[in-house]
Protein backbone atom coordinates (compact mmCIF):
# COMPACT_ATOMS: atom_id res chain seq x y z
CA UNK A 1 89.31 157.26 151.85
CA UNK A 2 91.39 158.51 149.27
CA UNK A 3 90.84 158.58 145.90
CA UNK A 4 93.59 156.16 144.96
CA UNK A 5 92.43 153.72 147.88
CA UNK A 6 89.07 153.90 146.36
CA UNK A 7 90.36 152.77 143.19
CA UNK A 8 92.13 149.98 144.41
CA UNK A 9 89.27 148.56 146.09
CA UNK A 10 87.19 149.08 142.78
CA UNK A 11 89.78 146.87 140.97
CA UNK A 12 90.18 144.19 143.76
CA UNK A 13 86.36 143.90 143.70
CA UNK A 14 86.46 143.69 139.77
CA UNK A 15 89.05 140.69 140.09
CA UNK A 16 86.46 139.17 142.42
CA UNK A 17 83.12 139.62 139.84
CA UNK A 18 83.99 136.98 137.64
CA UNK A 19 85.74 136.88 134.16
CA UNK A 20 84.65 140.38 132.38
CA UNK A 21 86.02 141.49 135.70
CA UNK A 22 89.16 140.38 135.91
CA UNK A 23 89.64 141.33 132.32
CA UNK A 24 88.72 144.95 133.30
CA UNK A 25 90.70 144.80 135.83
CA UNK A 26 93.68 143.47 134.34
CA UNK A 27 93.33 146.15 131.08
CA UNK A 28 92.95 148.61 133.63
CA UNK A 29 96.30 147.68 135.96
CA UNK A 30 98.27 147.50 132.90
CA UNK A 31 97.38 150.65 131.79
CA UNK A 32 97.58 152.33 134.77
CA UNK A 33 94.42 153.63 134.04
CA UNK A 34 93.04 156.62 136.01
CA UNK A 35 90.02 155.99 137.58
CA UNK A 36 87.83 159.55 139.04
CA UNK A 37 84.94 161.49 139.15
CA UNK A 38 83.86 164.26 137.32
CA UNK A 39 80.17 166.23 137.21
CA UNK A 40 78.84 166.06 133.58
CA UNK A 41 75.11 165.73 132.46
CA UNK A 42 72.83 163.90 134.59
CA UNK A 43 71.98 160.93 131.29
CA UNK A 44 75.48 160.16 131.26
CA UNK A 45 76.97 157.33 134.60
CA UNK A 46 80.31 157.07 133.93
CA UNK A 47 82.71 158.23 130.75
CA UNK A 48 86.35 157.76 129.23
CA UNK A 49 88.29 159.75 127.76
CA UNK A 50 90.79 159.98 124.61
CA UNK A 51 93.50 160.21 127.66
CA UNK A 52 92.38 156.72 128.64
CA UNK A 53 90.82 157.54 131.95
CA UNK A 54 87.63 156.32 133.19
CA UNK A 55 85.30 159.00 135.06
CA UNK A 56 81.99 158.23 137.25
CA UNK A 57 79.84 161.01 137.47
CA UNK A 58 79.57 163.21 140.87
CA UNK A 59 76.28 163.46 140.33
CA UNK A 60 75.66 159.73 140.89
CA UNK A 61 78.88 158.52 142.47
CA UNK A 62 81.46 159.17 145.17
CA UNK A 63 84.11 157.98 147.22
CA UNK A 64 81.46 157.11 149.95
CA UNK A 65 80.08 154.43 147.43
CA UNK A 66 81.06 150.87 148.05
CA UNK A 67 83.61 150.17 145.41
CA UNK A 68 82.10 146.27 144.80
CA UNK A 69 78.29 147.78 143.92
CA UNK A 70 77.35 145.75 141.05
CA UNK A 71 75.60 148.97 138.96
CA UNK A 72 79.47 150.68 139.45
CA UNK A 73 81.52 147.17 138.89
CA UNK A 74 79.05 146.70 135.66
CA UNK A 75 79.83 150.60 134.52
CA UNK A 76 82.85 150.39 134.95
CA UNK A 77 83.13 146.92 132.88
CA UNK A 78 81.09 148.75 130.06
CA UNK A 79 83.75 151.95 129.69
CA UNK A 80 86.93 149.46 130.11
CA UNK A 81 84.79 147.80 126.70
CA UNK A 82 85.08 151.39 125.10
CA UNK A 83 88.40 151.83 126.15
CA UNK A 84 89.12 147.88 124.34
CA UNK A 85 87.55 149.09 121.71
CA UNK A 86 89.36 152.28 120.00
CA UNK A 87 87.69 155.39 120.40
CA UNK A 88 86.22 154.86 116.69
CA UNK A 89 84.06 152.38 117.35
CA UNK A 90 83.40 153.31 120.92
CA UNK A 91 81.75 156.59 119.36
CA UNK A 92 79.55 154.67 117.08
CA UNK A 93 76.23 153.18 118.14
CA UNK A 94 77.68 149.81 117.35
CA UNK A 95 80.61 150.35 120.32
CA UNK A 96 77.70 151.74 122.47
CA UNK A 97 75.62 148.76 121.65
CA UNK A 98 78.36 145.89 122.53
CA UNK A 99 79.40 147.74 125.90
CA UNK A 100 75.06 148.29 127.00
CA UNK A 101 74.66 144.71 126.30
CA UNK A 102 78.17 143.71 128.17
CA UNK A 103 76.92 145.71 131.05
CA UNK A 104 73.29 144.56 131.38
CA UNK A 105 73.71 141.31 130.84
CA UNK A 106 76.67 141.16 133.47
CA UNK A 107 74.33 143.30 135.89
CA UNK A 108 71.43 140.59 135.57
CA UNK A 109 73.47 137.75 136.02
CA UNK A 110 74.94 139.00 139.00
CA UNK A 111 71.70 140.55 141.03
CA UNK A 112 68.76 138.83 139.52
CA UNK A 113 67.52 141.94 139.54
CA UNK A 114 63.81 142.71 137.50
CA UNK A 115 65.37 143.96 133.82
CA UNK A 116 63.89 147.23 132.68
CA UNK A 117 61.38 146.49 129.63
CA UNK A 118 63.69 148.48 127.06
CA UNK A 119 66.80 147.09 128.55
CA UNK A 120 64.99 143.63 127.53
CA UNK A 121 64.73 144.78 124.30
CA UNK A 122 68.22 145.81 123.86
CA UNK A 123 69.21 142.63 124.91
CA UNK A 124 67.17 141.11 122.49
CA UNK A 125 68.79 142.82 119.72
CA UNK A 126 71.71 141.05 118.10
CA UNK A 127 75.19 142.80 117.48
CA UNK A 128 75.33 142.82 113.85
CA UNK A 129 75.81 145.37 110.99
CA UNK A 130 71.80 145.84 110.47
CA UNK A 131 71.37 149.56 110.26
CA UNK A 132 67.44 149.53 111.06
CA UNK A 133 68.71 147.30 114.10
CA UNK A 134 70.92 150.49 115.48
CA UNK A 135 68.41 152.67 114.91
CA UNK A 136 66.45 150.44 117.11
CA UNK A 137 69.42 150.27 119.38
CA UNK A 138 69.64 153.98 119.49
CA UNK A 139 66.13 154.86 120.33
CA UNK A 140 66.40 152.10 123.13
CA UNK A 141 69.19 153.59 124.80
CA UNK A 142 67.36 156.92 124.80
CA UNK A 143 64.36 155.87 125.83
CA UNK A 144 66.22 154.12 128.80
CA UNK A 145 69.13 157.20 129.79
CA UNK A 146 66.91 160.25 128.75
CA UNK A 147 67.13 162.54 125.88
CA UNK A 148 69.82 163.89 127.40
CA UNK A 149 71.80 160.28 125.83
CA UNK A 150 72.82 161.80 122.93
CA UNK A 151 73.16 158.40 121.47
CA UNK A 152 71.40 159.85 118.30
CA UNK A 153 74.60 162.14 117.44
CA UNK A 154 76.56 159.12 117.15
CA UNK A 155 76.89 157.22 113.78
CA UNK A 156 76.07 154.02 113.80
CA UNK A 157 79.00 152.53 112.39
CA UNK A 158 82.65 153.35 113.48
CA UNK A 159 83.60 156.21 111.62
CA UNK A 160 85.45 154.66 108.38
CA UNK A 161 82.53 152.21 107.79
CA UNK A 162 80.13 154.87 107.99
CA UNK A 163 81.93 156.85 105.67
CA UNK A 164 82.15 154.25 103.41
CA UNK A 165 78.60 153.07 103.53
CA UNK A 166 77.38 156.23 103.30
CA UNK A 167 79.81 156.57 99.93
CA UNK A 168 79.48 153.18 98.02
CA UNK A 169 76.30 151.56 100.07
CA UNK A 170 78.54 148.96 101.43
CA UNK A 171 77.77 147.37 104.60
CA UNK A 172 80.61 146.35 106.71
C-alpha cells in the first residue's frame, strides 16, 4: 500500500472514531496535511512539524499497521491538538499536557483498556495555570515515555507567558 493510500485510510478511520476524530480529520483534509514516517528517538510515537506535517515514528509504525488502531487514531488525534494549537503552546508543557490528556482519555474510552498508574495520574491533574501542577505533569510524562521525553526542556507555559511570569511573577 502506498503511502498516500495509507493515509487515506487513517483519515477515513478518524471520521469513523467519533467527534475528536472527525475534527482531526477534517483539520487535517483542509490542510492537506502530510501524514509519514520518520525514525527519531525511541520516547517519542509520533511528531509535527513547523511545516505542518504529522510524522509516526519507524521505529514503532509502518505502512503494514492497520490505519484504524486506536493507539495510532489516538496519536494521531493528540499531534492534530499540537498542530490546533500554535507551535507556542504546543512546545510548552501546558500544550503537551492538553494533547496527553486528549489522547488518553480518547484511548480509554474507546478500548477499555487497564490505564497505566501514571497515565491515571495525569488524568487526574486538571489543565490549569498551576505551575507545581506542570511540574507534576512533566515528571508524569517522563516517568511514562522514558527519560528520553524531554518534556523537562520544555517551559511550562507557552513561550510569552513564561517570559512574562518569569519577568513580573504574573500567572497567566
Amino acid at each position: 500500500m502506498t503511502r498516500a493510500a495509507w493515509s487515506e485510510n487513517l483519515l477515513l478511520s478518524l471520521e469513523g472514531f467519533g467527534e475528536e476524530g472527525q475534527i482531526a480529520a477534517s483539520y487535517l483534509r483542509t490542510r492537506k496535511t502530510y501524514i509519514g514516517f520518520w525514525k527519531v528517538r525511541k520516547h517519542v510515537g509520533a511528531f509535527w512539524t513547523f511545516f505542518g506535517t504529522i510524522h509516526f515514528n519507524s521505529l514503532h509504525y509502518s505502512l503494514q499497521m492497520n490505519p484504524a488502531d486506536p493507539r495510532m487514531l489516538t496519536l494521531m488525534i493528540h499531534e492534530v491538538k499540537h498542530l490546533q494549537q500554535g507551535f507556542v503552546t504546543a512546545l510548552s508543557v501546558y500544550g503537551e499536557l492538553e494533547a496527553w490528556q486528549l489522547q488518553f482519555r480518547l484511548y480509554h474510552q474507546k478500548t477499555k483498556a487497564k490505564m497505566h498508574p501514571v497515565i491515571e495520574k495525569l488524568l487526574s491533574l486538571p489543565l490549569s495555570w498551576d505551575r507545581d501542577m506542570l511540574k507534576q505533569a512533566q515528571v508524569l510524562m517522563q516517568d511514562f515515555a522514558g527519560k528520553g521525553y524531554r518534556a523537562d526542556l520544555l517551559p511550562l507555559y507557552p513561550i510569552g507567558k513564561e517570559i512574562r511570569f518569569r519577568l513580573f511573577g504574573k500567572t497567566p
